[in-house]
Structure formats: C-alpha cells, structure tokens
Protein backbone atom coordinates (compact mmCIF):
# COMPACT_ATOMS: atom_id res chain seq x y z
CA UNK A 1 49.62 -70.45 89.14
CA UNK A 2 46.87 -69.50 91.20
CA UNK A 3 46.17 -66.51 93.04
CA UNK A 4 45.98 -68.64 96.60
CA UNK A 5 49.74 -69.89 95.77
CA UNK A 6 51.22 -66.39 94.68
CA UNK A 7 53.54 -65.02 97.06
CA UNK A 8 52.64 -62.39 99.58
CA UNK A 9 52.66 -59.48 97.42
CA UNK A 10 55.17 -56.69 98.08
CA UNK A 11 55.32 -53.59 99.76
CA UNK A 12 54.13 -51.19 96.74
CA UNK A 13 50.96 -52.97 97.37
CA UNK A 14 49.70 -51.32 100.98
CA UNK A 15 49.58 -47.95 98.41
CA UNK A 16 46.87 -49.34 96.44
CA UNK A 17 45.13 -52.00 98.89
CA UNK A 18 42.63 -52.60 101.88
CA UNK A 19 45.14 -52.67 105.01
CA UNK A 20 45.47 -55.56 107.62
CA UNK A 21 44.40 -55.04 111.35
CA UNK A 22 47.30 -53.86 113.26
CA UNK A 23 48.15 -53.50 117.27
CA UNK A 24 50.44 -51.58 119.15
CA UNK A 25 53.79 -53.39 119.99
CA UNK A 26 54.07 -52.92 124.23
CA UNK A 27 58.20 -53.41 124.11
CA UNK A 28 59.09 -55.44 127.22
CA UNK A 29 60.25 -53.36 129.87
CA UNK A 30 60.15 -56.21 133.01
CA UNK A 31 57.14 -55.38 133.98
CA UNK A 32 53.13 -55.84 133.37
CA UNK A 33 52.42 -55.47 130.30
CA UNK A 34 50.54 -57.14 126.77
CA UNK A 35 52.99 -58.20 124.40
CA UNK A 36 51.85 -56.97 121.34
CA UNK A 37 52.26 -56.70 117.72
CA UNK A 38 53.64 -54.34 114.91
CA UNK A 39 53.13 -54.73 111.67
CA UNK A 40 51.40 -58.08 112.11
CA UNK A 41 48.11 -59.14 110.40
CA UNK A 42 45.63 -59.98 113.51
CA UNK A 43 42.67 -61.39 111.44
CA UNK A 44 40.69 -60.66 114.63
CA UNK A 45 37.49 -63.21 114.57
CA UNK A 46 39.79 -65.97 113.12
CA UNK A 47 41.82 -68.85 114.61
CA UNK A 48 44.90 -71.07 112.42
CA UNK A 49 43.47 -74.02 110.82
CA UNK A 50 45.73 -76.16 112.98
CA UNK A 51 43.72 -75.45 116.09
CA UNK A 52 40.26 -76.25 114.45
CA UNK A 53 41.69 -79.67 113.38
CA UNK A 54 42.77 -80.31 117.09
CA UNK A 55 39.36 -79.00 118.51
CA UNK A 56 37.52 -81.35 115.98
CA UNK A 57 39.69 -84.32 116.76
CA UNK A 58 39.63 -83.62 120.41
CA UNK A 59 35.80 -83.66 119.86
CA UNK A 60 35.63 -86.80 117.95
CA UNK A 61 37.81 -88.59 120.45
CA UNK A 62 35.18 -87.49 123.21
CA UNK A 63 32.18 -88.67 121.91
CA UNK A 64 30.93 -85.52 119.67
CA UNK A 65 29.87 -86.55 116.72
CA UNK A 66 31.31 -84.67 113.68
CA UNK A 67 27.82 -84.55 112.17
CA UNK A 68 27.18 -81.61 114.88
CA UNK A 69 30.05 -79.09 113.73
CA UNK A 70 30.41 -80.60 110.20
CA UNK A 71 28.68 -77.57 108.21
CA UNK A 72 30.01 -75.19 110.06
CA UNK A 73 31.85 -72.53 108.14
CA UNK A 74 35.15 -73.51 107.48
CA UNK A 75 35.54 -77.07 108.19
CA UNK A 76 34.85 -77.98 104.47
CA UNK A 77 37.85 -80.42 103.93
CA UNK A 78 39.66 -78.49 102.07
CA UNK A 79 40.40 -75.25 104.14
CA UNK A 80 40.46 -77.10 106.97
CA UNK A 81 43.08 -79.41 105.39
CA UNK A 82 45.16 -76.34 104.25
CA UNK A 83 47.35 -74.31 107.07
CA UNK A 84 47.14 -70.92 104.71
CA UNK A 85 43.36 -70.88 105.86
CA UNK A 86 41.54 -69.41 109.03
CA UNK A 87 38.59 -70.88 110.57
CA UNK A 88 36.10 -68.22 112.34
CA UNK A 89 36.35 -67.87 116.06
CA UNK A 90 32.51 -68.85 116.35
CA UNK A 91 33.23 -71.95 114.69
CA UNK A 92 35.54 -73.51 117.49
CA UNK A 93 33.73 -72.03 120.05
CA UNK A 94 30.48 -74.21 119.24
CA UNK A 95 32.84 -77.45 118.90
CA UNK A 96 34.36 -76.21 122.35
CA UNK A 97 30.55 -75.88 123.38
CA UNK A 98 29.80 -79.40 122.30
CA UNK A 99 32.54 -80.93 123.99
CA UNK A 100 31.50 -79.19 127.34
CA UNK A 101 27.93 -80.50 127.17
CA UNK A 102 29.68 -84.09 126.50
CA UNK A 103 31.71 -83.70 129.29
CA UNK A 104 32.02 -81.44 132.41
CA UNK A 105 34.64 -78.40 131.58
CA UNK A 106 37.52 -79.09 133.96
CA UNK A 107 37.65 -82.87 132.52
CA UNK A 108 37.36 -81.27 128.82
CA UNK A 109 40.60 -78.80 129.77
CA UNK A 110 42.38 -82.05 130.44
CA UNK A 111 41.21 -83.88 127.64
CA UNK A 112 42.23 -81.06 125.43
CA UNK A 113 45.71 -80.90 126.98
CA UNK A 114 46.09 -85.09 126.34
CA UNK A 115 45.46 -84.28 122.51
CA UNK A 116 47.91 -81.43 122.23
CA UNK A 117 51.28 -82.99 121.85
CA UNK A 118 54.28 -81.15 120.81
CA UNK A 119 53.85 -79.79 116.88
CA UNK A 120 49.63 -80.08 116.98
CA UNK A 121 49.42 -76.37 116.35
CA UNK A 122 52.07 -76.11 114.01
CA UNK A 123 54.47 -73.06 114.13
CA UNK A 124 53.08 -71.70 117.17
CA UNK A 125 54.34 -74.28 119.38
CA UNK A 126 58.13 -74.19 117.77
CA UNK A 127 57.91 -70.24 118.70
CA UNK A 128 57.79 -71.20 121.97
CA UNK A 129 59.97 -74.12 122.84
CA UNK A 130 62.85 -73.97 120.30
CA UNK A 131 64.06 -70.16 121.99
CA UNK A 132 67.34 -69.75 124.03
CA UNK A 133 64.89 -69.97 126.93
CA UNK A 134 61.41 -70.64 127.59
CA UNK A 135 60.86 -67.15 128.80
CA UNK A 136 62.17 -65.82 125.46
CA UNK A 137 59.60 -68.32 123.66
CA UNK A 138 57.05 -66.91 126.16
CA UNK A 139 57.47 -63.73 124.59
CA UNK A 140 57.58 -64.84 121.01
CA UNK A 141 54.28 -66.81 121.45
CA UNK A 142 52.79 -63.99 122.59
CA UNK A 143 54.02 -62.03 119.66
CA UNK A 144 52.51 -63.98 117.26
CA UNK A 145 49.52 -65.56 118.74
CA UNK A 146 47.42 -64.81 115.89
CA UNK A 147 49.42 -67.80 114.74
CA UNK A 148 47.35 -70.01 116.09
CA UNK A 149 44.69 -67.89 118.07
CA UNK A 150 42.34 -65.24 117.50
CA UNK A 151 44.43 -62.19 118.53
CA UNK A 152 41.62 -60.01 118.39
CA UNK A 153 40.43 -61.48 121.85
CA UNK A 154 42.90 -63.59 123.04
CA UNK A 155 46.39 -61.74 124.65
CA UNK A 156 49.42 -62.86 127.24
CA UNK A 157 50.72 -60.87 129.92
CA UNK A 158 53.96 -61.35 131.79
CA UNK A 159 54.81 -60.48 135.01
CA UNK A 160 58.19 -60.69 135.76
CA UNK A 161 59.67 -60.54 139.60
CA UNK A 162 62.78 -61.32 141.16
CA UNK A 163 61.73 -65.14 141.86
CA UNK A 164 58.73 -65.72 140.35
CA UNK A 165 57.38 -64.67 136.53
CA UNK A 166 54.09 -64.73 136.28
CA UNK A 167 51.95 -65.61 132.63
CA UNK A 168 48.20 -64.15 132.66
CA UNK A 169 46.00 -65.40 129.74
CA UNK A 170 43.75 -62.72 128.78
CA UNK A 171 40.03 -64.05 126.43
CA UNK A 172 37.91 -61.09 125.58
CA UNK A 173 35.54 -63.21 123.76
CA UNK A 174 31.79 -63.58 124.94
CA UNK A 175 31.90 -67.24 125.86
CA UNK A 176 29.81 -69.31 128.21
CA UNK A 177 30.66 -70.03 131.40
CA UNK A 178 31.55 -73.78 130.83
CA UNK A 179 33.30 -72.62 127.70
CA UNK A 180 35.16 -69.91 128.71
CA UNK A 181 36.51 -72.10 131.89
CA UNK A 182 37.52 -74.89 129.28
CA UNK A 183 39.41 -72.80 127.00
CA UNK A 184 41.52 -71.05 129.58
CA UNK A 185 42.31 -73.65 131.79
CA UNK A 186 43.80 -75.85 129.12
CA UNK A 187 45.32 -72.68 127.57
CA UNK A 188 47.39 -72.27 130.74
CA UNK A 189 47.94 -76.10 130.66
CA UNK A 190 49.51 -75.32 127.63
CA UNK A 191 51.94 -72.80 128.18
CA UNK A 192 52.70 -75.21 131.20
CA UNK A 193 53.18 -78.38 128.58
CA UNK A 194 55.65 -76.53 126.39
CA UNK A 195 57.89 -75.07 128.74
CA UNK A 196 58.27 -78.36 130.13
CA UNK A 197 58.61 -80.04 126.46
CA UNK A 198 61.20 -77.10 125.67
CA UNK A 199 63.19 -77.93 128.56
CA UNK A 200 62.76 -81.63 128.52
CA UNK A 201 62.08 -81.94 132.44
CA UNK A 202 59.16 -81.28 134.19
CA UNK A 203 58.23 -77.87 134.93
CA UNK A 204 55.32 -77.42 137.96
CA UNK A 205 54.05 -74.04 138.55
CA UNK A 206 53.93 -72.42 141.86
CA UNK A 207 50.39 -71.08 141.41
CA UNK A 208 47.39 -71.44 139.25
CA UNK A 209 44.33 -69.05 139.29
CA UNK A 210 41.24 -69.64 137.05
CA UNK A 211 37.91 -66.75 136.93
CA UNK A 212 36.25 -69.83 137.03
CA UNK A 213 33.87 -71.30 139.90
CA UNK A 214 35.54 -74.37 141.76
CA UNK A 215 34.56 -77.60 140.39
CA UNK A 216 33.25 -80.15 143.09
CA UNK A 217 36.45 -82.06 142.61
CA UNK A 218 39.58 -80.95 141.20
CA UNK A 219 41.49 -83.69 140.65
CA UNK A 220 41.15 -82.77 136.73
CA UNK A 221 42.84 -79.65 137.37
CA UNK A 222 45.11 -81.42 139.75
CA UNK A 223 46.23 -83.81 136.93
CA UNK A 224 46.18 -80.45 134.71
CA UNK A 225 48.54 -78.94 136.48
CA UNK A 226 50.48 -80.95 138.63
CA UNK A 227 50.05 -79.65 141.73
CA UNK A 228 46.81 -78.41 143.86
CA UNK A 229 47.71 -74.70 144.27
CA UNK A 230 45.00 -73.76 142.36
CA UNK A 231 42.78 -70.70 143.58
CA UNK A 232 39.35 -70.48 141.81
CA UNK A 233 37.46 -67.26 141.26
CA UNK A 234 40.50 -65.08 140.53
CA UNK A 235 40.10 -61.81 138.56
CA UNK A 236 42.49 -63.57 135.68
CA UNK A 237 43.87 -66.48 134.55
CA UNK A 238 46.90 -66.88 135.22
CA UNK A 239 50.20 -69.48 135.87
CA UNK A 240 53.07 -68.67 138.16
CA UNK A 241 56.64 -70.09 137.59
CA UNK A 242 60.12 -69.56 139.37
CA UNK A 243 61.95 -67.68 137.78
CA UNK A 244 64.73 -69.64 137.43
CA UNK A 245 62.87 -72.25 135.93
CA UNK A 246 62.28 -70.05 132.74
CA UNK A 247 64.99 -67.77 132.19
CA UNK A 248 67.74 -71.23 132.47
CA UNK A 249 69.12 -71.74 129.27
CA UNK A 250 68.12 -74.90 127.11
CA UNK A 251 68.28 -76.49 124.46
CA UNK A 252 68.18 -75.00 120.97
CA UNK A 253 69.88 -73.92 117.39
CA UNK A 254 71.36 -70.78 117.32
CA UNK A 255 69.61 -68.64 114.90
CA UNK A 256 66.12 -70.80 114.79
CA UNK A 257 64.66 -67.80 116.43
CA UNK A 258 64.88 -65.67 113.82
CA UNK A 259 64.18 -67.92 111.39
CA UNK A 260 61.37 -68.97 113.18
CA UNK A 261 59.95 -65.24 113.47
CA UNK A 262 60.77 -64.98 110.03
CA UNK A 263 58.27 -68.16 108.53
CA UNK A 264 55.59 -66.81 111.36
CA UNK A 265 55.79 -63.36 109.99
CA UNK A 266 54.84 -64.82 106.10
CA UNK A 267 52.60 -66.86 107.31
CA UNK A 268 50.47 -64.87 107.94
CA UNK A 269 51.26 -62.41 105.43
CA UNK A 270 49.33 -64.64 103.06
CA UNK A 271 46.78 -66.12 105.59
CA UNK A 272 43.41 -66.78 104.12
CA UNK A 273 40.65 -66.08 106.39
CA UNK A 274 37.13 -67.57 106.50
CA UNK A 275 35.17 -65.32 108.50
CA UNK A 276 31.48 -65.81 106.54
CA UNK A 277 30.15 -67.37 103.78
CA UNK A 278 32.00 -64.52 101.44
CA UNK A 279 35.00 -65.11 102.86
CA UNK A 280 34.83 -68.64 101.36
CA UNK A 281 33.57 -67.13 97.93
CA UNK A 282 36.71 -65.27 97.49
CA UNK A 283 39.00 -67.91 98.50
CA UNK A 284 37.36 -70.19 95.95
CA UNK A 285 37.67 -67.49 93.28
CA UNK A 286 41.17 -67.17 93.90
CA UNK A 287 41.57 -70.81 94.07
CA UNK A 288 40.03 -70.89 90.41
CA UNK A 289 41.82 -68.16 89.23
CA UNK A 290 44.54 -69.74 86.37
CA UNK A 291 45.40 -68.84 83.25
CA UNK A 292 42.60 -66.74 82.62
CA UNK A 293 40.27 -65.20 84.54
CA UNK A 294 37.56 -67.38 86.28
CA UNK A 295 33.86 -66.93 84.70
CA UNK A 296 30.39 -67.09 86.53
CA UNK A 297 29.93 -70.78 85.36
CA UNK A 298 33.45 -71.86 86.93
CA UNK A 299 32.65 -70.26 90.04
CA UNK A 300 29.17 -71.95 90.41
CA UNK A 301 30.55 -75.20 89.77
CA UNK A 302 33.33 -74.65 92.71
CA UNK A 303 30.76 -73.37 95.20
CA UNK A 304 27.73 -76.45 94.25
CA UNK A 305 25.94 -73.66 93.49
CA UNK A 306 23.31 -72.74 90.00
CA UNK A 307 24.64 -69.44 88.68
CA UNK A 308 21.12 -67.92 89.64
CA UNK A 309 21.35 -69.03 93.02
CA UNK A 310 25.55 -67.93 93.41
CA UNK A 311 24.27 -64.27 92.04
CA UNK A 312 21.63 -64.23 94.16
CA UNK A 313 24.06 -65.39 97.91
CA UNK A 314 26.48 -62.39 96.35
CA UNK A 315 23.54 -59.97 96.33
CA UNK A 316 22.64 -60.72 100.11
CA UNK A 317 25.79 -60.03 100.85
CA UNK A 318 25.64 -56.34 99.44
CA UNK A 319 28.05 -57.61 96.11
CA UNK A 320 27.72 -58.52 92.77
CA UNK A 321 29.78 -61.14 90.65
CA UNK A 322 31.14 -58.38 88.44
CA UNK A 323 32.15 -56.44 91.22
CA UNK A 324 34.17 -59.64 92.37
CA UNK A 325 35.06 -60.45 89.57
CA UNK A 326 37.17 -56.56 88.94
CA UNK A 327 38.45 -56.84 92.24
CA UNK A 328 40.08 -60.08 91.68
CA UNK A 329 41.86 -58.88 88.64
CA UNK A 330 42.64 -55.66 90.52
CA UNK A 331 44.23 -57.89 93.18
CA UNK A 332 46.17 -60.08 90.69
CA UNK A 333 47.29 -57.21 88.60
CA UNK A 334 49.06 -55.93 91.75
CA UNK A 335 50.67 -59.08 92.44
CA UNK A 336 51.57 -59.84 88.56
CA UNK A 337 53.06 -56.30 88.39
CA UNK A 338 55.28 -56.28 92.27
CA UNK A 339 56.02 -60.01 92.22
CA UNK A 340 57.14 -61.38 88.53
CA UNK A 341 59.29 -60.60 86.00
CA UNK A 342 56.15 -60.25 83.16
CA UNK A 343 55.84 -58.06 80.64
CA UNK A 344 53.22 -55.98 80.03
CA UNK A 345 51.67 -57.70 77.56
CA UNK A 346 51.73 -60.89 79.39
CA UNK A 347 50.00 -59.66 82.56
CA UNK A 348 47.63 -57.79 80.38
CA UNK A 349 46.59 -61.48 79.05
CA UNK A 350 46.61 -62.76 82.01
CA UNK A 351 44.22 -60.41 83.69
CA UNK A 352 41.75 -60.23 81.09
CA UNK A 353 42.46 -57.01 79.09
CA UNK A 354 42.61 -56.82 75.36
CA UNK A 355 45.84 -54.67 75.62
CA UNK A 356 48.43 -53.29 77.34
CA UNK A 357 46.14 -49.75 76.97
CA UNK A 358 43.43 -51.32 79.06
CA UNK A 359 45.82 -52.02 81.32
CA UNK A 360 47.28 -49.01 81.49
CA UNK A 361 44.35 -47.24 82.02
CA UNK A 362 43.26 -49.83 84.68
CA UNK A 363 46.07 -49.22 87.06
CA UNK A 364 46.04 -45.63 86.66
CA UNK A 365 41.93 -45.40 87.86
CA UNK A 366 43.06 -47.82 90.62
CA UNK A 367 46.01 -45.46 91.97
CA UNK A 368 45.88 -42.13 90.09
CA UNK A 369 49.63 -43.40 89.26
CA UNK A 370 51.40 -44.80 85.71
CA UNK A 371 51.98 -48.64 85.81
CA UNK A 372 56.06 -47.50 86.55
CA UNK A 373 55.08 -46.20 89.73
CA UNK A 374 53.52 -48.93 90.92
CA UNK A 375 55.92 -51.50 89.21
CA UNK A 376 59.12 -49.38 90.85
CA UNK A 377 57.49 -49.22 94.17
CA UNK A 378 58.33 -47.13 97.37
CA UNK A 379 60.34 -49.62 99.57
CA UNK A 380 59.18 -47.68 102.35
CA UNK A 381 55.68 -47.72 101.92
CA UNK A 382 54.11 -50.19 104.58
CA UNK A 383 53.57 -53.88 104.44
CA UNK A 384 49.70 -55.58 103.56
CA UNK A 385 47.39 -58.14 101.89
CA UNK A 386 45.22 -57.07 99.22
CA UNK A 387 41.58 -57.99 99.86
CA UNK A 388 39.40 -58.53 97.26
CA UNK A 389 36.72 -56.13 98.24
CA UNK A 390 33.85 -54.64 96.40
CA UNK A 391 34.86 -52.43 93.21
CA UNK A 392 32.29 -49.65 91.73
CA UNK A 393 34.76 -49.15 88.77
C-alpha cells in the first residue's frame, strides 16, 4: 500500500504534524456575511483537479493548443488524471489567460459555461444541487469551495431579503483584467446553471452586476444569463434571485446532505496539493513508497531525473534527499501507528528501522512521548494532514 492510498490519518496525528490552513466559520445569521470554514483544509494557492481538466478542455475546444499549458506544473497526466491532486492557482489562470487572448472574455465566460454540464467538477456541483433547496446547497458550496476552488482567494456571500437573496462572488486573486472578467462572469453563470439543474426548471435572475467594463455588445452575457439586467462596473460580482425561487423545496434524498458533507470533508482531508516543483517531489515519493522505503535511485527514475541532477533540484529548494527521505518515514510511521492494526515489529520493517528500539526511540525524538501515547491517541486533539516537511533529525 502506498502512502498516497493510506487513509487520512487520525486525530493523534495534528499532535505530532504540520497543521492545515484553517478559516473562521461566519454561522449564517440572514444577513451579509462569508460563509466560511472550520476545521477545513483550504490549500490556499490550489484549485481540485476537476476544474483544471475542464479549463484545459474548455481551452482545447477553443482553439488553444495544449502545447501552450502542457508543462505547466501539474498537468502531468497523472495528477491531473487523479481527483486526490491539486493543481496551482497560477496554473489555470495562464490557461484562463490563453483562452482570453483566443477569444474576447465575455464570449470565453459563455464558452466556459457550455462546457460545464452537471457533474464536470465533481463533488462540488452535487453540494449544491442535491440539498432540500438550492439555497441550502448555496450555503454548502460555499462551505466547501476549496472543493473545487482556491479558497484562499475565492469566497461567496449571501444576502438574504424578504424577496430577493442575493449571491456575491468574491476573487482576491491578482488577475488581469480580461481574466478576472472571464472567471467571474462564468462563475456567477454557474451558480445560475445549478440552481436551475437542481430544480429542473429554469431559474433567471433578477439582476446581474460584473466589476467589469461593458463589452461593446452583450449579447454573450445576455445568452449568459438570460436576461439583459446586467449593470457593468459594479463594486462586486454578484447574482440576484427571488427568493422564492431558492428557498422552494425540490427534489432530493433525504440524508444525501450529510453524506455529501461527509465525502467533501475526506476529500480533502487527504488532498494532495501541487503548489511547486516540490510539491510534485513529495507526491512522487509517496507514490513510490511500498514495501520498503523508496531509495535515491527509485526516486530519480520516477521524476526523469539523474540522481545528481534530483539532489541538486532538492538543494535549490533549501532540502536534501535525506531530509525527505526521514520525513517520509516520520509521516508513514504516524499513519502505520493511528491507522492499522500492525505490530511493532511490522511497522518497524516497514519504515526502515532495524528494530522495534529504533523505533522506539524515533517516535519519542519526534513527540517527546512513548509509542503508547501516540498509538492511544487523544480523541480530542484536532484534526490534520501530515506534510512531509524538512527534518534536521
């Protein structure tokens, strides 16, 4: 079994491991506000692989060749073919960039809107339209947009009035202009397409506003949206709805919710992301970690790299292999000792040490605490994914 397909390890772990990102969780209280998060990774800088494979088939479709965005980090094949990985931020942004020099933004927005049919980005879009109503999906996609989004920049605000409820899509991220209009018009379209999906009729806003300069036609947007009560230059982006139209019950399983919440919540528990060049290091070395622990020459091999040339990428990037190396079998002695069954002995194999002494002594200059403490955990102590980070041991 490899260390990418171990389950998320458990609680015990946040005492001896590099915590996850976290945001304050805004409770809805019916008015303004930024539905946030508790307790839920962010992986700010990162978006789900799902929405890198729409925004490089979108691109495709429109003319971009794939030769453009193909070495970009993270669209390798095989993390972008795997839904436990997260492509960087930067990453879609230049495919979103391409696509707006191949086209003009407003026509991209609808473009991207044509290619995003229900169950394109994956969980996310179940969130939203399999809830009692589409306002109570509203607020679960906005829980766990770092599902599909990077929640480091992006947010969604809800307004709610007496007849009209109000969605403002917030990106924090330094785009340009022609980018930035893209991506949050068709976001809007999106909340827009689901709601409409989720209720199985079509659901037309009241009002659109885009912080973007009016395009000299708008029949794009028009198409986009449905209707041409669209005000341009707006300090937010933002979709209005009646309010009956999203707090109307419809259809649904009771109890999908939950479970729903449930898969989004482990999901990203053991979310890889692929931030940099490292990033991609130490999901490989995971990836390669079996029975026994990887060596140099495996790890080379994985990355197309000469052993000389891997050691010398690690050292630019302030690490060494041996330093990886301890810090992957500090990471899977954590998840050998909280998630299975093993015996000492076994794990000790497993990880590399001669004995169960050097194991022992391992976990106790890790911690300060025996291998019982950490194997009979605190079930109070706090949720997180162990990081393989740099190890002076």
């Amino acid at each position: 079994m490899t260390l990418d397909r171990i389950p998320q390890p458990s609680k015990c772990l946040a005492c001896h491991t590099q915590g996850l990102t976290r945001q304050n969780d805004l409770r809805h209280q019916g008015k303004p506000e930024h539905l946030g998060t508790t307790d839920i990774p962010q992986f700010p800088g990162t978006v789900a692989a799902a929405f890198t494979r729409l925004n490089a088939t979108a691109a495709t479709r429109l003319g971009v060749s794939s030769d453009k965005y193909a070495d970009l980090v993270g669209m390798a094949p095989q993390h972008l073919a795997n839904d436990r990985y997260r492509t960087p931020a930067s990453t879609n942004v230049r495919i979103w960039e391409l696509m707006t020099l191949q086209a003009p933004w407003h026509e991209v927005s609808l473009h991207m809107a044509h290619q995003s049919p229900l169950g394109t980005l994956g969980l996310w879009d179940y969130l939203l339209t399999q809830a009692p109503t589409p306002l109570e999906g509203l607020r679960d996609a906005a829980r766990f947009v770092a599902t599909v989004a990077d929640a480091g920049t992006e947010a969604l605000r809800i307004e709610e009035k007496a007849q009209h409820i109000t969605l403002s899509h917030v990106n924090e991220a330094h785009l340009t202009d022609d980018v930035a209009s893209a991506i949050r018009a068709y976001s809007l379209s999106l909340f827009q397409l689901r709601i409409s999906e989720s209720t199985r009729r079509a659901v037309i806003p009241t009002k659109v506003s885009l912080a973007a300069r009016a395009p000299r036609s708008q029949q794009s947007l028009i198409r986009l949206y449905g209707t041409n009560a669209i005000d341009f230059a707006g300090p937010v982006n933002s979709i209005t709805f009646k309010t009956a139209d999203l707090i109307a019950p419809q259809p649904h399983a009771p109890g999908l919710s939950s479970l729903l919440r449930r898969h989004a919540e482990q999901q990203l528990a053991e979310a890889v992301p692929l931030r940099d060049w490292l990033d991609i290091f130490r999901a490989t070395l995971r990836a390669a970690q079996d029975s026994e622990m990887p060596t140099l020459k495996d790890a080379s091999r994985q990355m197309s790299l000469s052993t000389r040339t891997l050691q010398r990428r690690l050292e630019e990037h302030q690490t060494t292999w041996s330093q990886e190396l301890q810090a992957l079998r500090r990471e899977h002695t954590f998840r050998l000792l909280s998630m299975t069954g093993l015996s000492l002995s076994s794990i000790a194999d497993r990880v590399g040490y001669a004995d169960t002494g050097g194991l022992r002594r391992a976990v106790q200059r890790w911690t300060g605490q025996p291998v019982s403490a950490v194997r009979d955990h605190d079930a109070d102590c706090p949720p997180t994914k162990p990081s393989i980070a740099r190890d002076n041991s």
